[in-house]
C-alpha atoms as a PDB file:
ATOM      1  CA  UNK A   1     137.973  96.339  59.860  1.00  0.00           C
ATOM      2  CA  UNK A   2     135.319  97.676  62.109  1.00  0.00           C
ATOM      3  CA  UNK A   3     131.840  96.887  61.089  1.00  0.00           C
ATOM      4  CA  UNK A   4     129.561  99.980  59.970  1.00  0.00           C
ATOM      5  CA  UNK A   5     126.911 101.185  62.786  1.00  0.00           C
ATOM      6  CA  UNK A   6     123.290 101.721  62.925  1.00  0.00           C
ATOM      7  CA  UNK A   7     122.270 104.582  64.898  1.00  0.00           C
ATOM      8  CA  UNK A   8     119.352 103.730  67.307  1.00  0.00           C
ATOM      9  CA  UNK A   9     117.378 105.562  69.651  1.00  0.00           C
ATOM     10  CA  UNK A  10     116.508 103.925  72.768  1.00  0.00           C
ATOM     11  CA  UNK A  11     114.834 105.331  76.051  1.00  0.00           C
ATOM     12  CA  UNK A  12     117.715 107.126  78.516  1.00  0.00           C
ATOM     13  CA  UNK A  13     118.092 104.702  80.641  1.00  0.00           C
ATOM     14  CA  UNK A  14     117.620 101.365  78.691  1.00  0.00           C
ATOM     15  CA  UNK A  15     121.276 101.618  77.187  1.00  0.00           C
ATOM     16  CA  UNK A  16     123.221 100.084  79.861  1.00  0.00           C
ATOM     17  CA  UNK A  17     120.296  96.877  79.185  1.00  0.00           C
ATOM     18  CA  UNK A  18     121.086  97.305  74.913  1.00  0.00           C
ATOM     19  CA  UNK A  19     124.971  97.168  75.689  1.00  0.00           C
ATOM     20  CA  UNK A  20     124.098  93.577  78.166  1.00  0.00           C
ATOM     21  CA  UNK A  21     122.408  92.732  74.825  1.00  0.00           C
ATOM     22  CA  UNK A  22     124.811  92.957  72.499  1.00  0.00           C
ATOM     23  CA  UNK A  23     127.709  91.779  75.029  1.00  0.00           C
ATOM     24  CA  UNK A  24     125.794  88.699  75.130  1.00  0.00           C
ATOM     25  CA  UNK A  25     125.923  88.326  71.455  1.00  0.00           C
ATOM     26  CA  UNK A  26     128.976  89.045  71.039  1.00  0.00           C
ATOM     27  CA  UNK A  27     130.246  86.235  73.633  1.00  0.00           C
ATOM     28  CA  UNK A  28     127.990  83.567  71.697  1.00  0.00           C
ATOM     29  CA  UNK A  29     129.791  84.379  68.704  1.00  0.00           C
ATOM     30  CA  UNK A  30     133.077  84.095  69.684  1.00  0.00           C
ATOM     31  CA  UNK A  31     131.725  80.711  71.622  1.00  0.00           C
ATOM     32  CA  UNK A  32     130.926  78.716  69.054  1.00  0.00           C
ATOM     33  CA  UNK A  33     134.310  78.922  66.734  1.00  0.00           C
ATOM     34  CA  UNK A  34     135.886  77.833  70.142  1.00  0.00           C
ATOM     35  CA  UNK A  35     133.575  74.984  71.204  1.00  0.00           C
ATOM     36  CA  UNK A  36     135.212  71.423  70.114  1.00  0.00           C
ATOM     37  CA  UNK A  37     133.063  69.582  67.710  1.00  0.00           C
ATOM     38  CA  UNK A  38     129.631  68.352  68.961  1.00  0.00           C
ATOM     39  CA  UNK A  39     129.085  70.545  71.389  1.00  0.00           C
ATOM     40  CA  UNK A  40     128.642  73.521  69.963  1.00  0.00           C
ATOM     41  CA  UNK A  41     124.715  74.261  70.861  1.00  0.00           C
ATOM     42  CA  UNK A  42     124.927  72.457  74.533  1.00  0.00           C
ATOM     43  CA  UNK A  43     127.668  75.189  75.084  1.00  0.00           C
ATOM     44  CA  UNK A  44     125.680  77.961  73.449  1.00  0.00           C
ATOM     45  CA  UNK A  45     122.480  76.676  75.440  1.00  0.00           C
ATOM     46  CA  UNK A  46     124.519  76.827  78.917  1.00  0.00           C
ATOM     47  CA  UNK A  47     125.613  80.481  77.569  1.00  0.00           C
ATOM     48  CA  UNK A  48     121.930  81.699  76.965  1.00  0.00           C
ATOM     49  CA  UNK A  49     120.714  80.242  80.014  1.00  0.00           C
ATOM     50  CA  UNK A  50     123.650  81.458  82.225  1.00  0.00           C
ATOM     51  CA  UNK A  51     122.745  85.160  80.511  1.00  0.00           C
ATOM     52  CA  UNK A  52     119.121  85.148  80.318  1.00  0.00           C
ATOM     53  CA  UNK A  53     119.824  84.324  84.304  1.00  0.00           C
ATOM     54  CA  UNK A  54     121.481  87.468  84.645  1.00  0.00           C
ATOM     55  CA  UNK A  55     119.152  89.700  82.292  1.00  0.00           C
ATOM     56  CA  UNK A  56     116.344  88.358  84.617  1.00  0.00           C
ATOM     57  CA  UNK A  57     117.616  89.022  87.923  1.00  0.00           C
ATOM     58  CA  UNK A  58     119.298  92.265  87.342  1.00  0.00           C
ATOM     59  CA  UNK A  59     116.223  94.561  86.931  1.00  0.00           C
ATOM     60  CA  UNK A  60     114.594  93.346  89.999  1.00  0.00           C
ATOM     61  CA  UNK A  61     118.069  93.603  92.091  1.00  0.00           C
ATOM     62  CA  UNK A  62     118.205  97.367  90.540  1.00  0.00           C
ATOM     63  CA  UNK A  63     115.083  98.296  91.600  1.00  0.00           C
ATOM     64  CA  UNK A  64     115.570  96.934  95.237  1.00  0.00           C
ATOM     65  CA  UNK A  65     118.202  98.980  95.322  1.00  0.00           C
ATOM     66  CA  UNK A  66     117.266 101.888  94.132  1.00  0.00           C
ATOM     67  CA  UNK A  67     114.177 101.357  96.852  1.00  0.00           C
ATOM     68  CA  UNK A  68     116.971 101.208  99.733  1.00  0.00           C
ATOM     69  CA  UNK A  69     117.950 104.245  98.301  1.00  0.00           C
ATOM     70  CA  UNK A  70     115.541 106.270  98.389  1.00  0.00           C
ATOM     71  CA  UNK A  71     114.082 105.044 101.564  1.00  0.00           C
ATOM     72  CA  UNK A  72     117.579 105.795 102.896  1.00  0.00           C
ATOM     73  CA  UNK A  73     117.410 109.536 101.654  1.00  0.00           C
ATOM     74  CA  UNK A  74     114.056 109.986 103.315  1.00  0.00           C
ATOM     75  CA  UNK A  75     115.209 110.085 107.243  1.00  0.00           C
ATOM     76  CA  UNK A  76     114.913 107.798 110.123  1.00  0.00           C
ATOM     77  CA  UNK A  77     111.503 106.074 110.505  1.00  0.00           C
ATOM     78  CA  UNK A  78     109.678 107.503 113.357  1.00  0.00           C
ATOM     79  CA  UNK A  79     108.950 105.974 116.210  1.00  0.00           C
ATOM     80  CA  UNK A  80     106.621 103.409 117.122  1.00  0.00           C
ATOM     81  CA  UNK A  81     103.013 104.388 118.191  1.00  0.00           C
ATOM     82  CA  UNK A  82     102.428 103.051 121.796  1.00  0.00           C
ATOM     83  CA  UNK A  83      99.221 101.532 123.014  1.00  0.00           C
ATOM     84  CA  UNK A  84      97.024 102.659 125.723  1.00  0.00           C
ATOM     85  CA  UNK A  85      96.729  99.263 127.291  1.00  0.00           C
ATOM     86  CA  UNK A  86      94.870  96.270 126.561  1.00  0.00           C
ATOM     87  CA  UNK A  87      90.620  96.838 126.840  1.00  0.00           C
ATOM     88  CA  UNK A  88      88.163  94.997 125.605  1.00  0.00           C
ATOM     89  CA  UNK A  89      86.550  96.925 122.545  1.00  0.00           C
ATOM     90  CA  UNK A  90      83.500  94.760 121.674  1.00  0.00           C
ATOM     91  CA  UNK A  91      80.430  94.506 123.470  1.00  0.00           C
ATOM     92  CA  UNK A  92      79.418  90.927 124.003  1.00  0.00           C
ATOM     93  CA  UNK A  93      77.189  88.826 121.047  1.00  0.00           C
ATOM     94  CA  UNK A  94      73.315  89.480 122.023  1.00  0.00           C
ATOM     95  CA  UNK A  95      73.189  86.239 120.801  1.00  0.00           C
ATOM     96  CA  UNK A  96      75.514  83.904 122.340  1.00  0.00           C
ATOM     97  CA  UNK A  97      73.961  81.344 124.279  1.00  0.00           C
ATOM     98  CA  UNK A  98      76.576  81.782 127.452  1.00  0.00           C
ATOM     99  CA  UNK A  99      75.898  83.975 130.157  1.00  0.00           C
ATOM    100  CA  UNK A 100      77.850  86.974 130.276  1.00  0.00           C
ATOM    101  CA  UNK A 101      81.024  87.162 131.721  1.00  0.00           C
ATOM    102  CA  UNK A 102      81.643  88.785 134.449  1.00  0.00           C
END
């Protein structure tokens, strides 16, 4: 029998995070039927953690990606800007007690 459904409105592009979700869920409760006796929250703990691992890193990774992307899109960089040389640009201190140099 297949369970009833709540409809829910979420933001575009959050669904893909709400199906994670409940895939996650879904996995602990099947896991702990299956776990032998005794162990049932150590394996559900090493679930969460290995999951909450994944729900953490995967919105940074997108959005690196989605950065490479669009920087890609743009066009080469230009080029670097050259120098003219190397000059001094500061006057010497007024108040250093050396001589000037030369």
């Amino acid at each position: 029998m297949v369970p009833p459904t709540v409809p829910v409105e979420i933001p575009a592009g959050r669904d893909a995070v709400v199906r994670r979700l409940l895939a996650r869920h879904d996995e602990l409760d099947a896991l702990a039927p299956a776990a032998p006796g005794g162990t049932v929250l150590d394996a559900g703990e090493r679930q969460v953690l290995a999951g909450g691992r994944d729900l953490q890193l995967r919105p940074p990774t997108e959005a690196v990606a989605r950065r490479v992307e669009a920087a890609g899109t743009r066009g080469p960089r230009s080029a670097p800007a050259g120098a003219a040389g190397r000059r001094r640009t500061a006057a010497p201190r007024a108040d250093s007690s050396s001589p000037p140099s030369a």
